[in-house]
N, C-alpha and C. Protein backbone atom coordinates (compact mmCIF):
# COMPACT_ATOMS: atom_id res chain seq x y z
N UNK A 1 -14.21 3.71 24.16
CA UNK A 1 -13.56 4.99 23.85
C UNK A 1 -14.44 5.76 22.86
N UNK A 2 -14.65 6.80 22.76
CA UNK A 2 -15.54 7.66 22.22
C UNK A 2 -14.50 7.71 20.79
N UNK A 3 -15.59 7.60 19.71
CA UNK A 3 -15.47 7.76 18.45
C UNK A 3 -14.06 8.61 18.11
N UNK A 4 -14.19 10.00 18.72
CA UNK A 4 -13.92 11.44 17.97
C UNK A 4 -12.24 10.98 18.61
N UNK A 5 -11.94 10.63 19.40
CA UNK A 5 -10.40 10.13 20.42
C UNK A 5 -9.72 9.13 19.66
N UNK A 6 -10.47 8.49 18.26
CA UNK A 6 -10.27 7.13 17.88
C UNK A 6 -9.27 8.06 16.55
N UNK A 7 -7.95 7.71 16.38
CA UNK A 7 -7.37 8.34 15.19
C UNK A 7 -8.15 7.83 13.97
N UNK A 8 -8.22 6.48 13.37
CA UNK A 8 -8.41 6.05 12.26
C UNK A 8 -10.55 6.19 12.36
N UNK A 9 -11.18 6.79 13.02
CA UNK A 9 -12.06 6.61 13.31
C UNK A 9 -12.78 7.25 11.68
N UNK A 10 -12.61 8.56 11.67
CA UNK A 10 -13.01 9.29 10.56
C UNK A 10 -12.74 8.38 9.46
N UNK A 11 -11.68 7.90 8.95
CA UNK A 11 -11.60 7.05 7.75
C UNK A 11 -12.33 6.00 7.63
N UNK A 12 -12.16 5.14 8.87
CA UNK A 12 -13.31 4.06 8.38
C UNK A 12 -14.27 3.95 8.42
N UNK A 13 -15.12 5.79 9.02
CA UNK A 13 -16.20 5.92 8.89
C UNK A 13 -17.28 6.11 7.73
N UNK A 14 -15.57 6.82 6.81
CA UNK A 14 -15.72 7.10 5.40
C UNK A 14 -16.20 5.88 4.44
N UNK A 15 -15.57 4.92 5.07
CA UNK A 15 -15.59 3.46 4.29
C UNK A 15 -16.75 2.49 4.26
N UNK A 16 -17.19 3.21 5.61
CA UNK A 16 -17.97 2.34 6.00
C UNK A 16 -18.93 1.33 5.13
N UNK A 17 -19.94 2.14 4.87
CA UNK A 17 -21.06 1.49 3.48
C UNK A 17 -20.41 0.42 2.25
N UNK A 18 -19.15 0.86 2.16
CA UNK A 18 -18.17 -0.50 1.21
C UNK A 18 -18.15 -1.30 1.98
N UNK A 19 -17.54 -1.07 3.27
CA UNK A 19 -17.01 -2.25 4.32
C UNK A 19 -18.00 -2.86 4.31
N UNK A 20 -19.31 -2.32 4.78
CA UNK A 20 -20.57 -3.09 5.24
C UNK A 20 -20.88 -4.10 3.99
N UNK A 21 -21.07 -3.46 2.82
CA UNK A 21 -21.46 -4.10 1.48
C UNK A 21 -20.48 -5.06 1.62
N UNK A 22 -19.44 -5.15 1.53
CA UNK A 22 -18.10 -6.24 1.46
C UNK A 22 -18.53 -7.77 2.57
N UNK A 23 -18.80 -6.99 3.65
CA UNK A 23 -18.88 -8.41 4.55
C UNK A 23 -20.90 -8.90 4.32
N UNK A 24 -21.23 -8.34 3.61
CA UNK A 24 -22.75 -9.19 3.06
C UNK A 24 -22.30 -9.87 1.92
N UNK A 25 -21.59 -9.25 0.93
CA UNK A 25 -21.10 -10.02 -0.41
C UNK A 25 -19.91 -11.00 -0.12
N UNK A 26 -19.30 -11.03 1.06
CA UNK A 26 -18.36 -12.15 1.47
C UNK A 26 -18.93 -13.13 1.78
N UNK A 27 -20.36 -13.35 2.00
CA UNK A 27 -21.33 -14.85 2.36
C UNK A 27 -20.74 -15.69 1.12
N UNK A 28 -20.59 -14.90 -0.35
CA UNK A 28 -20.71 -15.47 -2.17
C UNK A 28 -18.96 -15.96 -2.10
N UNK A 29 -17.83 -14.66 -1.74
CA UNK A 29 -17.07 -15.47 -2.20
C UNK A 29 -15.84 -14.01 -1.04
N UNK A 30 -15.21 -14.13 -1.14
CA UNK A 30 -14.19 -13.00 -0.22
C UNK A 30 -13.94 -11.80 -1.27
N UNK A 31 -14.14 -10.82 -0.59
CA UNK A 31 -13.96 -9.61 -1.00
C UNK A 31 -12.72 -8.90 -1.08
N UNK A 32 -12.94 -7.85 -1.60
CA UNK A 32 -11.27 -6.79 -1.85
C UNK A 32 -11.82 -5.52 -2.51
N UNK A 33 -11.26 -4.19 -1.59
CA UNK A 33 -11.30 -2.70 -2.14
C UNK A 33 -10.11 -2.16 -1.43
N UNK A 34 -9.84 -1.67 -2.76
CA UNK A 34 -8.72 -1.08 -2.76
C UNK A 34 -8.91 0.38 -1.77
N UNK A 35 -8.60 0.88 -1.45
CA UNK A 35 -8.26 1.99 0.14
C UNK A 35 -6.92 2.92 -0.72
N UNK A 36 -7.61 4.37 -0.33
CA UNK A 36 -6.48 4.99 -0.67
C UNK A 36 -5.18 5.50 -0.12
N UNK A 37 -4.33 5.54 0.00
CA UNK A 37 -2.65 5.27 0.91
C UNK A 37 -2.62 6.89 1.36
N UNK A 38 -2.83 7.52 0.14
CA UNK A 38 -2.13 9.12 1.15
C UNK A 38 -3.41 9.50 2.05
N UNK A 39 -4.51 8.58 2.34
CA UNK A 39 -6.11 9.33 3.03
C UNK A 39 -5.05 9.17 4.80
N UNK A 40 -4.62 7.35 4.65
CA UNK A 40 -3.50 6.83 5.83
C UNK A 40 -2.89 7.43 6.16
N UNK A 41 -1.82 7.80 4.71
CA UNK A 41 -0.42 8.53 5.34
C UNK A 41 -0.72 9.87 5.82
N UNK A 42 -1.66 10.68 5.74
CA UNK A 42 -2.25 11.81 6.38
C UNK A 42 -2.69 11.57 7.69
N UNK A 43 -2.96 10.44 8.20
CA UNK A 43 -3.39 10.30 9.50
C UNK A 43 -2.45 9.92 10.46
N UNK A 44 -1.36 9.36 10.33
CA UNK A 44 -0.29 9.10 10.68
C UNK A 44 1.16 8.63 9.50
N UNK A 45 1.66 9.81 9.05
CA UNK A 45 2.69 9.93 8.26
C UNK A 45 4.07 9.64 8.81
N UNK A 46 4.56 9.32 10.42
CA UNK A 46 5.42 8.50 11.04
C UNK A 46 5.24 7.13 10.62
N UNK A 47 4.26 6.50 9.83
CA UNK A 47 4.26 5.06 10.49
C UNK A 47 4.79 4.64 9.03
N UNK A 48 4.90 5.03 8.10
CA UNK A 48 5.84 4.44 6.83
C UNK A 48 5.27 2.96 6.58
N UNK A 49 4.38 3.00 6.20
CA UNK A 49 4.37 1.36 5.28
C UNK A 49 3.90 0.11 6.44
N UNK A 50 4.27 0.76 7.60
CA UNK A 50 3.17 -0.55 8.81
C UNK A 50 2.08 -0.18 9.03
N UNK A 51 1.63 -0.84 7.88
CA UNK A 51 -0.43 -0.12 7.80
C UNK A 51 -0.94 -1.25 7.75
N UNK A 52 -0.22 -2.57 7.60
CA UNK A 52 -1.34 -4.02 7.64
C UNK A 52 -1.72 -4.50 8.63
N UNK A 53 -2.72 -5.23 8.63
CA UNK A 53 -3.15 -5.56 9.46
C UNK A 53 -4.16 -7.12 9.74
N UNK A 54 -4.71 -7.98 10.29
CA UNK A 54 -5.10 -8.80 10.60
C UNK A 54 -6.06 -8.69 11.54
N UNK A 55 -7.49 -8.86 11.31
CA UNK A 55 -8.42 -8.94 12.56
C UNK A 55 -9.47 -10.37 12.16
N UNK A 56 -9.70 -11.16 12.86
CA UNK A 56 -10.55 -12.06 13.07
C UNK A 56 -11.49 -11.94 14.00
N UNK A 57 -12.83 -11.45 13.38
CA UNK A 57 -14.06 -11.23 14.49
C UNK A 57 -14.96 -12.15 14.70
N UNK A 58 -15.56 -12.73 15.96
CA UNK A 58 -16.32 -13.73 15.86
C UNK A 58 -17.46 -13.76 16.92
N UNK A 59 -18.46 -13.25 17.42
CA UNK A 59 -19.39 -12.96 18.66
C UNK A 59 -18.82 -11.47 18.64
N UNK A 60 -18.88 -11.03 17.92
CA UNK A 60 -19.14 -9.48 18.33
C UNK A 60 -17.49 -9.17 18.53
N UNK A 61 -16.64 -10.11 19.01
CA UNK A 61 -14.79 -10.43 19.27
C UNK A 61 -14.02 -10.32 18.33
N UNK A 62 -12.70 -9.48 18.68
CA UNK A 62 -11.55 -9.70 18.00
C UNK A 62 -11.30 -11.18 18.34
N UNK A 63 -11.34 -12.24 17.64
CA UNK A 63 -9.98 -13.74 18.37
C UNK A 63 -9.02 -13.51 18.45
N UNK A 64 -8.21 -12.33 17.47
CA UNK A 64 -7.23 -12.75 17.26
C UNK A 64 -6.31 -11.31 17.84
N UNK A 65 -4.97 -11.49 18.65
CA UNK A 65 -4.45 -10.20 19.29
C UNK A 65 -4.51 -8.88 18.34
N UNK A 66 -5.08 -7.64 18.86
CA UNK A 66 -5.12 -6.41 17.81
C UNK A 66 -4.62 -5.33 19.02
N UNK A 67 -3.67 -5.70 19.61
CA UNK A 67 -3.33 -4.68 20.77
C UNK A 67 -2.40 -4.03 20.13
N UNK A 68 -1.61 -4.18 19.21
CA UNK A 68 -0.86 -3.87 18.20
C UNK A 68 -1.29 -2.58 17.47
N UNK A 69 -2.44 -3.00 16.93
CA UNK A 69 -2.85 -2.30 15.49
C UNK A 69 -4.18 -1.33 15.91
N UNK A 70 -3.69 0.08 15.76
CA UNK A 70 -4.75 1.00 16.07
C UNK A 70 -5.77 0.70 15.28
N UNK A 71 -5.00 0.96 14.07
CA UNK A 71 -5.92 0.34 13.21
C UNK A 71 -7.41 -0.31 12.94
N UNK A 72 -7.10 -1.61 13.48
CA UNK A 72 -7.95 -2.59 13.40
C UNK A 72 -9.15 -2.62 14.80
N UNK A 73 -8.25 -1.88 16.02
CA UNK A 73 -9.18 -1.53 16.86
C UNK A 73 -9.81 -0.70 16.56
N UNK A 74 -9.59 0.50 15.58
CA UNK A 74 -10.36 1.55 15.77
C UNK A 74 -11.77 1.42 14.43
N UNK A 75 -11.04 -0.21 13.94
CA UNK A 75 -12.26 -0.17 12.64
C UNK A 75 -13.23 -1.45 13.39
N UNK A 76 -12.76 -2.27 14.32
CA UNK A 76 -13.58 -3.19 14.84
C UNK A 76 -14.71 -2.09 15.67
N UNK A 77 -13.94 -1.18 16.54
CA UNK A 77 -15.35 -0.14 16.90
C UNK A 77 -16.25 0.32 16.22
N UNK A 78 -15.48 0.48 15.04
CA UNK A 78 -16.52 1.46 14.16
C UNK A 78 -17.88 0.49 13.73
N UNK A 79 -16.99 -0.57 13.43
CA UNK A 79 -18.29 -2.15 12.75
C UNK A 79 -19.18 -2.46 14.27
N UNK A 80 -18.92 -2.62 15.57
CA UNK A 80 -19.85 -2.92 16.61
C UNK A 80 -20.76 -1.43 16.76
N UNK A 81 -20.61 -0.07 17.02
CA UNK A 81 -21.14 0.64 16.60
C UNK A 81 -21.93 0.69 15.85
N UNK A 82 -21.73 0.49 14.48
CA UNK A 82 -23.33 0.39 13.66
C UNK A 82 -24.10 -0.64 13.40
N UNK A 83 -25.18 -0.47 13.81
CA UNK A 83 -26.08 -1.31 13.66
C UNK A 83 -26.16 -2.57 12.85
N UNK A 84 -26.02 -2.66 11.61
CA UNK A 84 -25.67 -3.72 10.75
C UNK A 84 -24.60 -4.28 10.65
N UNK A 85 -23.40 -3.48 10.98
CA UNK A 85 -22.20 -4.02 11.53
C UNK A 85 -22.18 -5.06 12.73
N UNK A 86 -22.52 -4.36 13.72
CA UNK A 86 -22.83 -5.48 15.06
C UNK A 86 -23.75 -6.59 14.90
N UNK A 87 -25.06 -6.76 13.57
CA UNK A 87 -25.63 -7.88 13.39
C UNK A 87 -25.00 -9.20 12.60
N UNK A 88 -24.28 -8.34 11.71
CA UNK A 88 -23.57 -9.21 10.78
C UNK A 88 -22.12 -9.97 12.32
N UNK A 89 -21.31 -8.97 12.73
CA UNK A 89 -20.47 -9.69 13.44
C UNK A 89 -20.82 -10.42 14.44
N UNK A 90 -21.77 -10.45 14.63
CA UNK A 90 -22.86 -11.31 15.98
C UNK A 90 -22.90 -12.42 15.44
N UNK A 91 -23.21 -12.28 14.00
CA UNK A 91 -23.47 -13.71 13.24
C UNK A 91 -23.10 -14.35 12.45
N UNK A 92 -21.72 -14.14 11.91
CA UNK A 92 -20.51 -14.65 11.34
C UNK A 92 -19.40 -14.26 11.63
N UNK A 93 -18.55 -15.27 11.39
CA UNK A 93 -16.99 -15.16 11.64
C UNK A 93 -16.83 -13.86 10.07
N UNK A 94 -15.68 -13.68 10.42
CA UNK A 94 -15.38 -12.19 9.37
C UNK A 94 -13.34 -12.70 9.51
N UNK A 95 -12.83 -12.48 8.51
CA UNK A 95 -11.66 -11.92 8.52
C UNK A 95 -11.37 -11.07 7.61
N UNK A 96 -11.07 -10.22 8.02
CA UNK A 96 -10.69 -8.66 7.55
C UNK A 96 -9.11 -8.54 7.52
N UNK A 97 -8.70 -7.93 6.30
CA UNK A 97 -7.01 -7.94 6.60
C UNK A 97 -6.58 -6.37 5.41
N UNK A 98 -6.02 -5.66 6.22
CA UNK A 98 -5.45 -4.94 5.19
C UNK A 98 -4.16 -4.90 4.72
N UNK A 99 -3.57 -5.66 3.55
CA UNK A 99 -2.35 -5.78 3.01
C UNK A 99 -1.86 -4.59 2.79
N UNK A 100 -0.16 -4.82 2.61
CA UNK A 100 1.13 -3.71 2.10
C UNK A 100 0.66 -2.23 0.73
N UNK A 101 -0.30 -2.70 0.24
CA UNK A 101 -0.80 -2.33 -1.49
C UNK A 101 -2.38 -1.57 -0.77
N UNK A 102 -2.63 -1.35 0.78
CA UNK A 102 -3.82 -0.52 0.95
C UNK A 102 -4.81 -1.30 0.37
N UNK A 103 -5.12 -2.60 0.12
CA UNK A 103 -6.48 -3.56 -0.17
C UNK A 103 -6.85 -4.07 1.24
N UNK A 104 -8.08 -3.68 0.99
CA UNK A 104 -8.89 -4.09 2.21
C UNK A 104 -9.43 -5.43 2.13
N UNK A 105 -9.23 -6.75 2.61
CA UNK A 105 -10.09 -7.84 2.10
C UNK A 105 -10.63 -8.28 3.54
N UNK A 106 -12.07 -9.12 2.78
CA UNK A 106 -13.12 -8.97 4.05
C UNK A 106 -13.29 -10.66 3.22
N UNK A 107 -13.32 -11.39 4.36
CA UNK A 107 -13.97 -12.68 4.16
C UNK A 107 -14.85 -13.47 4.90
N UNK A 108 -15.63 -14.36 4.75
CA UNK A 108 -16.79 -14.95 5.92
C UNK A 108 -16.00 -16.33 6.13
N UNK A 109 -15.51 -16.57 7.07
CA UNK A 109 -14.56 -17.65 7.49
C UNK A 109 -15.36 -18.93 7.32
N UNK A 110 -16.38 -18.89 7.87
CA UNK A 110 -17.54 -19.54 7.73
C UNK A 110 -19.02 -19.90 7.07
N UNK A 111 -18.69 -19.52 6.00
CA UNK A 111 -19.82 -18.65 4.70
C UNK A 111 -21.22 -20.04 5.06
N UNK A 112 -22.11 -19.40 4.69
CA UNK A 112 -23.15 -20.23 5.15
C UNK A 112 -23.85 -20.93 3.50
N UNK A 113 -23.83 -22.51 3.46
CA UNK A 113 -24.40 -23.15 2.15
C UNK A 113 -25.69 -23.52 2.11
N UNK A 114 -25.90 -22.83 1.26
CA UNK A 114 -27.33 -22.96 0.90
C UNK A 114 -27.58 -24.30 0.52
């Protein structure tokens, strides 16, 4: 689906460069940034407070069902789309979750030991 059709597309495009930074610094230990609520409630102000979400990426894959959550589909596109996004999810597991409180947390399921 083309970017511009994607509702949440613009926001997590905004984010992006945190997001990206987040899942390189999740190798050390799991991450968290806080996300601002009215950027959401401006994008869809019907949806009242069901803004969380759950994605587990692993080969470039959601594992885990996101048929649900525009959301999370429209930020898993955004991460295979860019370039460093699609290298990093090629090559680690990732769980990404956005809680009730608009925190974004990014973790490496599989963190690699030195």
């Amino acid at each position: 689906m083309d970017m511009q059709l994607r509702k949440y597309a613009p926001l997590w495009s905004k984010y992006r460069p945190a997001i990206l930074r987040m899942m390189l610094e999740a190798a050390e230990k799991p991450q968290q940034y806080k996300l601002m609520q009215h950027e959401f409630l401006a994008m869809d102000s019907k949806k009242k407070g069901g803004f969380g979400f759950s994605l587990v990426v692993t080969k470039n894959k959601a594992v885990n069902n996101i048929k649900d959550s525009e959301m999370a589909q429209d930020l898993l596109n955004m991460l295979q789309l860019s370039r460093k996004g699609s290298e990093l999810l090629g090559t680690y597991t990732y769980e990404i979750m956005l809680d009730r409180q608009f925190t974004l947390h990014v973790s490496q399921v599989n963190p690699v030991q030195e």
